[in-house]
N, C-alpha and C. Protein backbone atom coordinates (compact mmCIF):
# COMPACT_ATOMS: atom_id res chain seq x y z
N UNK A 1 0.86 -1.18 0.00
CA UNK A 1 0.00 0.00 0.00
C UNK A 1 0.90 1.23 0.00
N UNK A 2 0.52 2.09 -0.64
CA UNK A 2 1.69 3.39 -0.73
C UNK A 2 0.09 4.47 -0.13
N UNK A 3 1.32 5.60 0.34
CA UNK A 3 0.61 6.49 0.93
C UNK A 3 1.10 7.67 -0.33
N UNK A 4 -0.24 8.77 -0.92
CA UNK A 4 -0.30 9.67 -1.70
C UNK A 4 -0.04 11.07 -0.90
N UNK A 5 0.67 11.62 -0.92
CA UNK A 5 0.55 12.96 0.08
C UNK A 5 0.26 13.88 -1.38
N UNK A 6 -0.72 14.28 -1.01
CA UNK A 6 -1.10 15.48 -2.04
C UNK A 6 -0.64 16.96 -1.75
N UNK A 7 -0.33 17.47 -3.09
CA UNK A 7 0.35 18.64 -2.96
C UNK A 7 0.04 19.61 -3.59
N UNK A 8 -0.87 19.05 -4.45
CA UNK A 8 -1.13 19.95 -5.74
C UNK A 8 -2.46 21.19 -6.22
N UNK A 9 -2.42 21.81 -4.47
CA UNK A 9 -2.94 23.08 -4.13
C UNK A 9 -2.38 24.06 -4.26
N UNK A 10 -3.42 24.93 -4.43
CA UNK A 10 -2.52 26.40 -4.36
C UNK A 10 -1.73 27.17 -3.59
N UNK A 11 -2.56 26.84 -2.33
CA UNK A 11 -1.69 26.95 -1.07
C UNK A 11 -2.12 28.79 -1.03
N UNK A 12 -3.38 29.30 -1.60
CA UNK A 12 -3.54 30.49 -1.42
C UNK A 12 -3.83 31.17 -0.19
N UNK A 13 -4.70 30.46 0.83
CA UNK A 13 -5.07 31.12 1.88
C UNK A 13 -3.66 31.16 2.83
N UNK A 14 -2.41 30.04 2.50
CA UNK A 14 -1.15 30.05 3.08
C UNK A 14 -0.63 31.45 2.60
N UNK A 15 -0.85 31.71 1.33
CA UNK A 15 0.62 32.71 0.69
C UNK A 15 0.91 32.06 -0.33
N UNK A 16 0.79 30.71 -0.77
CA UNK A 16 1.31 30.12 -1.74
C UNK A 16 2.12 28.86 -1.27
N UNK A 17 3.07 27.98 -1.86
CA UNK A 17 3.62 26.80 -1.59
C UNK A 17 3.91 26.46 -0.40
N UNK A 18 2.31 25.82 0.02
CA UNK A 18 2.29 25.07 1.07
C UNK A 18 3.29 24.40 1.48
N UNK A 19 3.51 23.35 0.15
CA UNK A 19 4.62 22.27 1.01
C UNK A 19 5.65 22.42 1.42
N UNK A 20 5.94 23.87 1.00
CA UNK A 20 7.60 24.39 1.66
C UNK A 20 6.92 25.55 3.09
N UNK A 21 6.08 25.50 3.34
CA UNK A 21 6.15 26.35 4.70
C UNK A 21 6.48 26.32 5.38
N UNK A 22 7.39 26.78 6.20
CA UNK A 22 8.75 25.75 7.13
C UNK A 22 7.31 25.93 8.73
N UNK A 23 7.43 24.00 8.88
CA UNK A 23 7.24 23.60 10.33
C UNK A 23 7.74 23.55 11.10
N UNK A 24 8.16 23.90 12.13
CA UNK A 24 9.12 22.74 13.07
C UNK A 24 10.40 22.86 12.41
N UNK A 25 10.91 23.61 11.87
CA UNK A 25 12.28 23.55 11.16
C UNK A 25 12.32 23.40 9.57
N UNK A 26 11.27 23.00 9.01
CA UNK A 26 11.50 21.84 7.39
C UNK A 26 9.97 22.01 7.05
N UNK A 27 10.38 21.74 5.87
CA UNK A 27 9.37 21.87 4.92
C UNK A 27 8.08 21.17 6.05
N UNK A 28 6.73 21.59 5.23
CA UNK A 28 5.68 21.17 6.21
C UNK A 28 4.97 19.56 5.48
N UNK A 29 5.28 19.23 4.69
CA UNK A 29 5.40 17.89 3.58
C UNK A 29 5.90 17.31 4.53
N UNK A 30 7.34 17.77 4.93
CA UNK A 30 8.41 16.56 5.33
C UNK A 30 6.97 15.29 6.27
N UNK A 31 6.38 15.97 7.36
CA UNK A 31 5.88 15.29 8.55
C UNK A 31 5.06 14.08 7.81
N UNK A 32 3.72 14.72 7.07
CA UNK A 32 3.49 13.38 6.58
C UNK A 32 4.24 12.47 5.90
N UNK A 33 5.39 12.75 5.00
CA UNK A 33 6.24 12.08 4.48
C UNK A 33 6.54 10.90 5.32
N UNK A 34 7.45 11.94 6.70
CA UNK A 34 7.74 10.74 7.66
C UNK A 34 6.61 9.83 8.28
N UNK A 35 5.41 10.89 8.59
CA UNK A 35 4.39 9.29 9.46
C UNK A 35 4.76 7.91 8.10
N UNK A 36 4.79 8.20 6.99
CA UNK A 36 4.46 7.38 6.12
C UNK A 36 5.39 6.39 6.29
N UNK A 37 6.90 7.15 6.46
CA UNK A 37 7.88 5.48 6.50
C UNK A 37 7.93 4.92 8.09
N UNK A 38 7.34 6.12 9.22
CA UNK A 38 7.36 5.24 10.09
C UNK A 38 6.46 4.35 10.04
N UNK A 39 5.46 4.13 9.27
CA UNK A 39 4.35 3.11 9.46
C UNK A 39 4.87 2.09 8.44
N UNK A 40 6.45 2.34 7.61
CA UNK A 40 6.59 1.04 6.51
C UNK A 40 5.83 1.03 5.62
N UNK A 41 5.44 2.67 5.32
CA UNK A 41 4.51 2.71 3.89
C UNK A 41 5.69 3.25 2.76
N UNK A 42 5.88 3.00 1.66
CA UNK A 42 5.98 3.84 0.93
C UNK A 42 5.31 4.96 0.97
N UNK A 43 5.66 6.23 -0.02
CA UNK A 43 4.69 7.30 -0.21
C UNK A 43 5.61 7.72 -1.38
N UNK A 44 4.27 8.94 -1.87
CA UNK A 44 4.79 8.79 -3.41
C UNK A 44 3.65 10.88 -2.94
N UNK A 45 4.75 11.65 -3.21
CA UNK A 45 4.55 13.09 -3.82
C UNK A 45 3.55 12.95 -4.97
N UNK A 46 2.20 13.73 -5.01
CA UNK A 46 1.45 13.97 -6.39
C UNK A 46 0.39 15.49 -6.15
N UNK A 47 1.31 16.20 -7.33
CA UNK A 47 1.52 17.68 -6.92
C UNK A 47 0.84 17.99 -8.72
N UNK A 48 0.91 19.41 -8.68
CA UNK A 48 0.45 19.71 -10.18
C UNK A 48 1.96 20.30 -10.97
N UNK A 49 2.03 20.46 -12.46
CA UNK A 49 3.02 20.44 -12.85
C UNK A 49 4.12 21.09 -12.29
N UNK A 50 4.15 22.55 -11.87
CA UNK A 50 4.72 23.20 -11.65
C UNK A 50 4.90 23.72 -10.00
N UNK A 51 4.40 22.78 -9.06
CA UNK A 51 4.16 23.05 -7.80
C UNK A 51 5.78 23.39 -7.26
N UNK A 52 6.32 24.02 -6.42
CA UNK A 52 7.09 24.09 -5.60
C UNK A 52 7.33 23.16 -4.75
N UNK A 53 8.33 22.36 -4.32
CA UNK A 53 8.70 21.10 -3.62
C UNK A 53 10.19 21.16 -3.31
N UNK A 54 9.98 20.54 -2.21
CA UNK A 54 11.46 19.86 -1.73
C UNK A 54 11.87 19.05 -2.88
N UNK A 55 13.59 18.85 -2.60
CA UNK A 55 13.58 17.52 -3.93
C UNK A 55 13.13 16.23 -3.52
N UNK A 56 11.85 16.04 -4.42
CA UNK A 56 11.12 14.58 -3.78
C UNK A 56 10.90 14.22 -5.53
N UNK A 57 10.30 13.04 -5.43
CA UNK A 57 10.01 12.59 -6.60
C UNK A 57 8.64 12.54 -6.61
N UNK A 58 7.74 13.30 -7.68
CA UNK A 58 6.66 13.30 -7.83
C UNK A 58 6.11 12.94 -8.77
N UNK A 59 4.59 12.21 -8.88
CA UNK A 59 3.74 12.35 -9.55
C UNK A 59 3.06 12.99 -10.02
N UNK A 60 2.75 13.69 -11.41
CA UNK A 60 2.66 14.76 -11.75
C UNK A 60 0.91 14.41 -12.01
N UNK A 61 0.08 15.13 -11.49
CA UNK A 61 -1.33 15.14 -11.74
C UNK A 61 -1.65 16.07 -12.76
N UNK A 62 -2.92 16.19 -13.34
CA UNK A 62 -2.98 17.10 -14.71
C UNK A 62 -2.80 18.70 -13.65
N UNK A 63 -3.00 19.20 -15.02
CA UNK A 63 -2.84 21.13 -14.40
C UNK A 63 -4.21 21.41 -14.13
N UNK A 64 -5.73 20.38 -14.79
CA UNK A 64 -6.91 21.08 -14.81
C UNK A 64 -7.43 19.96 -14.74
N UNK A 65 -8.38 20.11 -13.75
CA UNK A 65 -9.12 21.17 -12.91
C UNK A 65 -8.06 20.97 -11.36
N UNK A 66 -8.20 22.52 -10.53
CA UNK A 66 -7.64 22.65 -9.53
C UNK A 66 -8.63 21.98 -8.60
N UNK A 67 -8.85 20.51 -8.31
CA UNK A 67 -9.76 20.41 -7.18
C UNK A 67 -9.04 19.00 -6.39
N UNK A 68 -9.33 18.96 -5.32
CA UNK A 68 -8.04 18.11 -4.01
C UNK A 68 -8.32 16.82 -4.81
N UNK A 69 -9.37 16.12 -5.64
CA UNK A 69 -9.44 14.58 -5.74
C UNK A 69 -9.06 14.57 -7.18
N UNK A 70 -8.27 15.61 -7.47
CA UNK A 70 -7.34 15.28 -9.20
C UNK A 70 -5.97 14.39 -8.59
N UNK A 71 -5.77 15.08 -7.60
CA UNK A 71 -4.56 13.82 -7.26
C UNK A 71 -4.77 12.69 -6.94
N UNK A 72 -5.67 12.30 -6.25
CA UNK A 72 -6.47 11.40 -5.59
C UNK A 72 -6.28 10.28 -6.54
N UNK A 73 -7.20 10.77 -7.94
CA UNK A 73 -7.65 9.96 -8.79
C UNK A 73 -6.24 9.86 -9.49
N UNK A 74 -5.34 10.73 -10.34
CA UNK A 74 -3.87 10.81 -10.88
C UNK A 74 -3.33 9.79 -9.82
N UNK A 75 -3.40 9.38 -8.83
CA UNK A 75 -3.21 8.66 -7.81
C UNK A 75 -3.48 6.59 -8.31
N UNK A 76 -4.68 7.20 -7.90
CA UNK A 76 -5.25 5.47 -7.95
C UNK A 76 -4.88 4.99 -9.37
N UNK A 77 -5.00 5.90 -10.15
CA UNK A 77 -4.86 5.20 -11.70
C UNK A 77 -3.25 4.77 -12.02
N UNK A 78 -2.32 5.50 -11.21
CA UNK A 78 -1.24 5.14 -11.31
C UNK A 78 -0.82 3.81 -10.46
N UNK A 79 -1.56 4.09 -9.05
CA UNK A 79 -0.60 3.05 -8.20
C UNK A 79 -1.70 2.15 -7.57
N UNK A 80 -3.11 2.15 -7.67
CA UNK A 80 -3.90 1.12 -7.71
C UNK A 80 -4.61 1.65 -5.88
N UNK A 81 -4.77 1.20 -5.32
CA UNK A 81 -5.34 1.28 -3.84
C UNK A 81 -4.02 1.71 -2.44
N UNK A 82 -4.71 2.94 -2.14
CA UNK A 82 -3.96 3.96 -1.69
C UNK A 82 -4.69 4.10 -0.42
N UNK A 83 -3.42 5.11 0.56
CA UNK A 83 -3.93 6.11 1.34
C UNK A 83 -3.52 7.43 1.31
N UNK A 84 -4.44 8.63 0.95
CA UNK A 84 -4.16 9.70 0.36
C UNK A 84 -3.95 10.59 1.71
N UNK A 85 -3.12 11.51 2.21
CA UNK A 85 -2.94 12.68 3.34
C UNK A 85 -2.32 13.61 2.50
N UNK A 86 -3.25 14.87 3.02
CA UNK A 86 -2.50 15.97 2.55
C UNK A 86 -1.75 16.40 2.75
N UNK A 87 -0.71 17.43 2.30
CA UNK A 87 0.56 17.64 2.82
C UNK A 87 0.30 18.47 3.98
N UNK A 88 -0.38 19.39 4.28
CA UNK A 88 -0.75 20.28 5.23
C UNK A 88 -1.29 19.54 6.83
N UNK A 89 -1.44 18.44 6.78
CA UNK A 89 -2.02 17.66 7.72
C UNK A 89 -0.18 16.91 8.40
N UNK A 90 0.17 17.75 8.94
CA UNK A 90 1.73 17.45 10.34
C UNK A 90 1.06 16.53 11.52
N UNK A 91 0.12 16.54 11.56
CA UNK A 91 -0.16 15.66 13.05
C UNK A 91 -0.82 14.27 12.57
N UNK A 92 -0.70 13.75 11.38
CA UNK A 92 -1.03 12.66 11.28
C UNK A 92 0.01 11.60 11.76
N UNK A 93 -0.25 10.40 11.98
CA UNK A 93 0.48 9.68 12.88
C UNK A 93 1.06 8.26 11.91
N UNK A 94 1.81 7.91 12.11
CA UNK A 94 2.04 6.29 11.89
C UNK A 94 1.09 5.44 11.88
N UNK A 95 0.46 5.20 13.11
CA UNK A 95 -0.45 4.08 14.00
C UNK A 95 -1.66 4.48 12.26
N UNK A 96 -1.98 6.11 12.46
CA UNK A 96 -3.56 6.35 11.73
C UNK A 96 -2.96 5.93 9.99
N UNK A 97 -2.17 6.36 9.44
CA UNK A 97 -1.98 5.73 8.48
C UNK A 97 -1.94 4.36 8.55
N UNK A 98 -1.46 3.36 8.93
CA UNK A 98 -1.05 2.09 9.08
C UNK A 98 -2.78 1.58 9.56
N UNK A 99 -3.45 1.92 10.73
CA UNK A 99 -4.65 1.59 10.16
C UNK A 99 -5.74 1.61 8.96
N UNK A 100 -5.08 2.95 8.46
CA UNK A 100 -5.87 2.80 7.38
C UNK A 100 -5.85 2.05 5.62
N UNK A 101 -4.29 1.65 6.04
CA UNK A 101 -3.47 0.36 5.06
C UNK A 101 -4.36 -0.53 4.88
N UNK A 102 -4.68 -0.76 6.64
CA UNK A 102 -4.65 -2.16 7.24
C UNK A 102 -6.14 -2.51 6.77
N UNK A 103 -7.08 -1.48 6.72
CA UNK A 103 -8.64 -1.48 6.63
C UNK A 103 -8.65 -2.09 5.72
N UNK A 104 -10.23 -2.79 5.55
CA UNK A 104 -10.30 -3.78 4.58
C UNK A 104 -11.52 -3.37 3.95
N UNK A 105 -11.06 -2.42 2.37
CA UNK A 105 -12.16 -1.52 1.92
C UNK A 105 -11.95 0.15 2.04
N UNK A 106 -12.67 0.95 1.90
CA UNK A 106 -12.04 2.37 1.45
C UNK A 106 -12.65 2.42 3.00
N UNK A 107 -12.31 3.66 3.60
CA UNK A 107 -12.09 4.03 4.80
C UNK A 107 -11.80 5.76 5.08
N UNK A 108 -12.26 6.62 5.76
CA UNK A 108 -11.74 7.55 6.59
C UNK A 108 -11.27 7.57 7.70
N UNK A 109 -10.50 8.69 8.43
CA UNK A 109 -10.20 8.28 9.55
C UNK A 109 -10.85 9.11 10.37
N UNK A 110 -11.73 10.25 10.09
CA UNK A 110 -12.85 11.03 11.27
C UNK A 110 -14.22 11.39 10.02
N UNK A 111 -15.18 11.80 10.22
CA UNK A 111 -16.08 11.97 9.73
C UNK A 111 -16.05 13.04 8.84
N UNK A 112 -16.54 12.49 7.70
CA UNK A 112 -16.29 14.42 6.98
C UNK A 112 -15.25 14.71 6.30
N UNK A 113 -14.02 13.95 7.00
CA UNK A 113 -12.74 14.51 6.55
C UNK A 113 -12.38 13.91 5.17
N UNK A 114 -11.99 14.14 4.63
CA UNK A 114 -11.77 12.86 3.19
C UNK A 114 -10.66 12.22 3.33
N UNK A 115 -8.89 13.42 3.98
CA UNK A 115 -7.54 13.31 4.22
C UNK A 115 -7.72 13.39 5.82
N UNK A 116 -6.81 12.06 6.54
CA UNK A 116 -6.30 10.84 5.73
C UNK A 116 -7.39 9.97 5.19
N UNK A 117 -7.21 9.31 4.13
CA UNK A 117 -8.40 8.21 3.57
C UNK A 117 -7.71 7.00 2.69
N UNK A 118 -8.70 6.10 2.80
CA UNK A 118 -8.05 4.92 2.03
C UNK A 118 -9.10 4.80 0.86
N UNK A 119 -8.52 4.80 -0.37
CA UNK A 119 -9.31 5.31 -1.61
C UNK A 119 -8.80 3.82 -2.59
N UNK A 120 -9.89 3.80 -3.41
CA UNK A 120 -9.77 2.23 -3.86
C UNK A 120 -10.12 2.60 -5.47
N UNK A 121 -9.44 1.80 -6.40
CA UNK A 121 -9.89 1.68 -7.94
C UNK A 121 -11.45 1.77 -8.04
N UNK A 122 -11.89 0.56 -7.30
CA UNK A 122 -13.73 0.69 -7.68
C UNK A 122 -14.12 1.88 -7.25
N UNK A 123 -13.76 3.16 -6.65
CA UNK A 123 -14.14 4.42 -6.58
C UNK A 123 -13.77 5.39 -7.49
N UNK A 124 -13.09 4.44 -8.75
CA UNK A 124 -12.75 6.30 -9.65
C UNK A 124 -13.84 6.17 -10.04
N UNK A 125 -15.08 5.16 -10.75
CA UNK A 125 -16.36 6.28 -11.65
C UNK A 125 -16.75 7.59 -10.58
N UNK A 126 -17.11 7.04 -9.29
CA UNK A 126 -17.93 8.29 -8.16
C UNK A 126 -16.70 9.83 -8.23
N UNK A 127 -15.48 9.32 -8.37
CA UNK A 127 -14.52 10.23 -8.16
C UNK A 127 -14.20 10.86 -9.74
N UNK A 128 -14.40 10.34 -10.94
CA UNK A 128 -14.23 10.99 -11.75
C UNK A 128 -15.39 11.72 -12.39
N UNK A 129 -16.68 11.49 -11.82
CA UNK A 129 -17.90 11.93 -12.15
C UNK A 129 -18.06 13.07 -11.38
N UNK A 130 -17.44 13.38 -9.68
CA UNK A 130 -17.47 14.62 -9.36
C UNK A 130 -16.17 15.48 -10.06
N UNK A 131 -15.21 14.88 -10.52
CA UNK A 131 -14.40 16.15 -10.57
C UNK A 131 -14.80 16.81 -12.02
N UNK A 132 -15.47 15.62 -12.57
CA UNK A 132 -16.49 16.44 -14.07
C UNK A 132 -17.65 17.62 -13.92
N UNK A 133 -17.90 17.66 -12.65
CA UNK A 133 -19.03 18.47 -12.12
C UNK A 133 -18.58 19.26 -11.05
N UNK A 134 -17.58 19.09 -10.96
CA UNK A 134 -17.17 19.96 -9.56
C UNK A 134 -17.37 20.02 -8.51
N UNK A 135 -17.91 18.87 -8.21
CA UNK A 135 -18.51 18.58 -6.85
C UNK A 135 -17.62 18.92 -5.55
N UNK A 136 -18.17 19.07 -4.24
CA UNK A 136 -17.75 19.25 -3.30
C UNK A 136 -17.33 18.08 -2.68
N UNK A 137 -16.06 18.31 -2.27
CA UNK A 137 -15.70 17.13 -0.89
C UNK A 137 -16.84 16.02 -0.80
N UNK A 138 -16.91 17.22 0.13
CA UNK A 138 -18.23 16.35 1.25
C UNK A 138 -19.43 15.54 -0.18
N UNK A 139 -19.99 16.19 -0.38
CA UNK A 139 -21.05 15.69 -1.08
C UNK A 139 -20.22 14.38 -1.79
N UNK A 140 -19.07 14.11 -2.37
CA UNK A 140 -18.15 13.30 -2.75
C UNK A 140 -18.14 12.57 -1.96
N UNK A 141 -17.24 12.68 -0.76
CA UNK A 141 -17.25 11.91 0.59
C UNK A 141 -18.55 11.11 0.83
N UNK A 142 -20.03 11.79 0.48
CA UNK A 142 -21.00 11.17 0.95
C UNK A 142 -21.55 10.10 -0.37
N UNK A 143 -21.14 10.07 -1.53
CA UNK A 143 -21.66 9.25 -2.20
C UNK A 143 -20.54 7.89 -1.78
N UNK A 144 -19.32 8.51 -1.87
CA UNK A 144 -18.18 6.91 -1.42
C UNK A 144 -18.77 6.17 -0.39
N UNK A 145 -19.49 6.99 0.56
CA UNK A 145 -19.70 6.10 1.78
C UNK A 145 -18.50 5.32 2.49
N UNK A 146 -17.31 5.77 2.64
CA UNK A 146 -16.42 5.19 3.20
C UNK A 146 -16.46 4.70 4.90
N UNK A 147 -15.92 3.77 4.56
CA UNK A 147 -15.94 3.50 6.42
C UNK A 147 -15.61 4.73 6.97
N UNK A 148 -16.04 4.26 8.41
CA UNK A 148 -15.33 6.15 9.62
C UNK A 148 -14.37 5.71 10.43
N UNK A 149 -12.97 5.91 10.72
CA UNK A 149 -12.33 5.00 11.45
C UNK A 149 -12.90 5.71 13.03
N UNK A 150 -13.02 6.54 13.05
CA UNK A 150 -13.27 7.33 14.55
C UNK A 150 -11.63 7.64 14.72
N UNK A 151 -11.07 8.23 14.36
CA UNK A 151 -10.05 8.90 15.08
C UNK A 151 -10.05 10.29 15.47
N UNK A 152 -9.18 10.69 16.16
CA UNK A 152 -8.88 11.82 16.94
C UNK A 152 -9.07 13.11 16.08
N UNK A 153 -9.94 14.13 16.16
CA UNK A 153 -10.23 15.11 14.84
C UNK A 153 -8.83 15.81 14.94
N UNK A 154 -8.15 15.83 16.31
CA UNK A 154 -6.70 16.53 16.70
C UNK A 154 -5.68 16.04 15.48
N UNK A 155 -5.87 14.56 15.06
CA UNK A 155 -5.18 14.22 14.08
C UNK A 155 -5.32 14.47 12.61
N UNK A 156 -6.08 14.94 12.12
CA UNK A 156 -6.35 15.14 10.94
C UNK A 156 -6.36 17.06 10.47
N UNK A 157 -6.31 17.97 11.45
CA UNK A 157 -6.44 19.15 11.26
C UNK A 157 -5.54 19.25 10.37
N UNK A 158 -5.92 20.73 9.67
CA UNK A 158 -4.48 20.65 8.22
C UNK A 158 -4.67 22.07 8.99
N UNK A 159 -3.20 22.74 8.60
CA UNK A 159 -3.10 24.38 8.67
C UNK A 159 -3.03 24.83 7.16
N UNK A 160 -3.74 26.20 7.30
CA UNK A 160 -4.45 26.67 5.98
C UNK A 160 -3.61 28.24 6.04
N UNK A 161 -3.60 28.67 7.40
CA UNK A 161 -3.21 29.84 7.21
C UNK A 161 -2.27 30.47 7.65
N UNK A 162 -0.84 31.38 7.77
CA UNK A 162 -0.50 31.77 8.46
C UNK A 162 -0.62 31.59 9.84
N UNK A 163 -1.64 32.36 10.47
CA UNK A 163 -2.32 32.18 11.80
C UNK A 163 -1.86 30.96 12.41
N UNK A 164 -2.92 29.82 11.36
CA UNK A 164 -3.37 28.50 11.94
C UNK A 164 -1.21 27.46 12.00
N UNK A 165 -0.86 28.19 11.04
CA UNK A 165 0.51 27.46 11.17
C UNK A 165 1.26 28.01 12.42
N UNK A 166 1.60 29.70 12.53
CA UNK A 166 1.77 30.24 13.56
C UNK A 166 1.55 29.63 14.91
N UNK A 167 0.15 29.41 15.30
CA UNK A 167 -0.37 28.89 16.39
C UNK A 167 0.12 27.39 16.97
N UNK A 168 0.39 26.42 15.70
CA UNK A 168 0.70 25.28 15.96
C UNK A 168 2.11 25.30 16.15
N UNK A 169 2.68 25.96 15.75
CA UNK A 169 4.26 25.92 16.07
C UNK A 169 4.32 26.89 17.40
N UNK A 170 3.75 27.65 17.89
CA UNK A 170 3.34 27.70 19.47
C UNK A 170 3.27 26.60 20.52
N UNK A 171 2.33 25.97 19.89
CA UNK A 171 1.43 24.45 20.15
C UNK A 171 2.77 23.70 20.74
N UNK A 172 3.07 23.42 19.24
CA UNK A 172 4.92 22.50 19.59
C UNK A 172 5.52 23.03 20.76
N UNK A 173 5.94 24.16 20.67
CA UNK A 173 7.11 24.98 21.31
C UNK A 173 6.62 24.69 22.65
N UNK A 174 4.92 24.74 23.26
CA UNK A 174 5.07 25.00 24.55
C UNK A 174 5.17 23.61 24.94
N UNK A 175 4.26 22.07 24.29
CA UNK A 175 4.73 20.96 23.92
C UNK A 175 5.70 20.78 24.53
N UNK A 176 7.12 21.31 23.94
CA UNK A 176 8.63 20.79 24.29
C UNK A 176 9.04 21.08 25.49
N UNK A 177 8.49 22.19 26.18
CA UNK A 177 8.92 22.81 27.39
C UNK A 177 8.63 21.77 28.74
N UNK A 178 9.82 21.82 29.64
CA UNK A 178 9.47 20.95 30.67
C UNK A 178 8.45 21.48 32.03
């Protein structure tokens, strides 16, 4: 099972290239990168042509349409049954990826959320029929019907903004303090 970290946002409400927003020291990619090999997943970068990146090796998703399940799908068609996390999502864990390997069938890991998710071939018609229409997430999310793993919503938050990155590297900092 390989894990998809998607990248291939605009990263506008950030400023622009998300995946280089320095976290914690390093690019903000790096974290899911790592939950991925601590759980003994592969993972595989799938960004749009021209995205900004660390040097990683990526999968290049089309340029059009800008919507989160072009990678998704550029995804499954390449590497077959996946678990997709966005790059913006640092607090995902080992354990929550690796369960969601482990699931048997497509899967979320909190309600609502789509990233992290375990996304399967028999889901590109539902997934290529919304990105023909533009559908929303959610409304997407709700035709897959994916399992819910119930995990921690703490684990799945993505930072979107300045602010929200700001705050979490607070978060850390007071975290580390004894």
């Amino acid at each position: 099972m390989i894990v998809a970290v998607l990248a291939g946002g605009r990263g506008r409400r950030l400023g622009g290239a998300k995946a280089l927003a320095t976290f914690s020291g390093e690019p903000l990619i790096k974290r899911p990168l790592a939950a991925a090999r601590a759980a003994g997943l592969d993972a595989v970068v799938v960004a749009k042509p021209d995205t900004a990146l660390p040097d990683l090796p990526v999968l290049v998703e089309p340029a059009e349409p800008t919507h989160p399940l072009v990678g998704v799908v550029a995804a499954l068609e390449h590497h077959g049954a996946l678990v997709a996390v966005a790059c913006d999502q640092p607090w995902v864990t080992p354990e929550l990826l690796r369960a969601l390997a482990e699931h048997d069938g497509p899967a979320i890991a909190v309600a609502d959320e789509p990233f992290p998710g375990r996304y399967e071939p028999s889901q590109l018609p539902v997934l290529r029929a919304a990105l023909a229409e533009e559908a929303s997430l959610r409304r997407t999310l709700a035709q897959l019907a994916p399992a819910v793993l119930g995990a921690p919503a703490a684990l799945v938050r993505s930072l979107n903004t300045p602010e929200e990155l700001a705050a979490a590297e607070r978060a850390l900092d007071e975290a580390a303090r004894p």
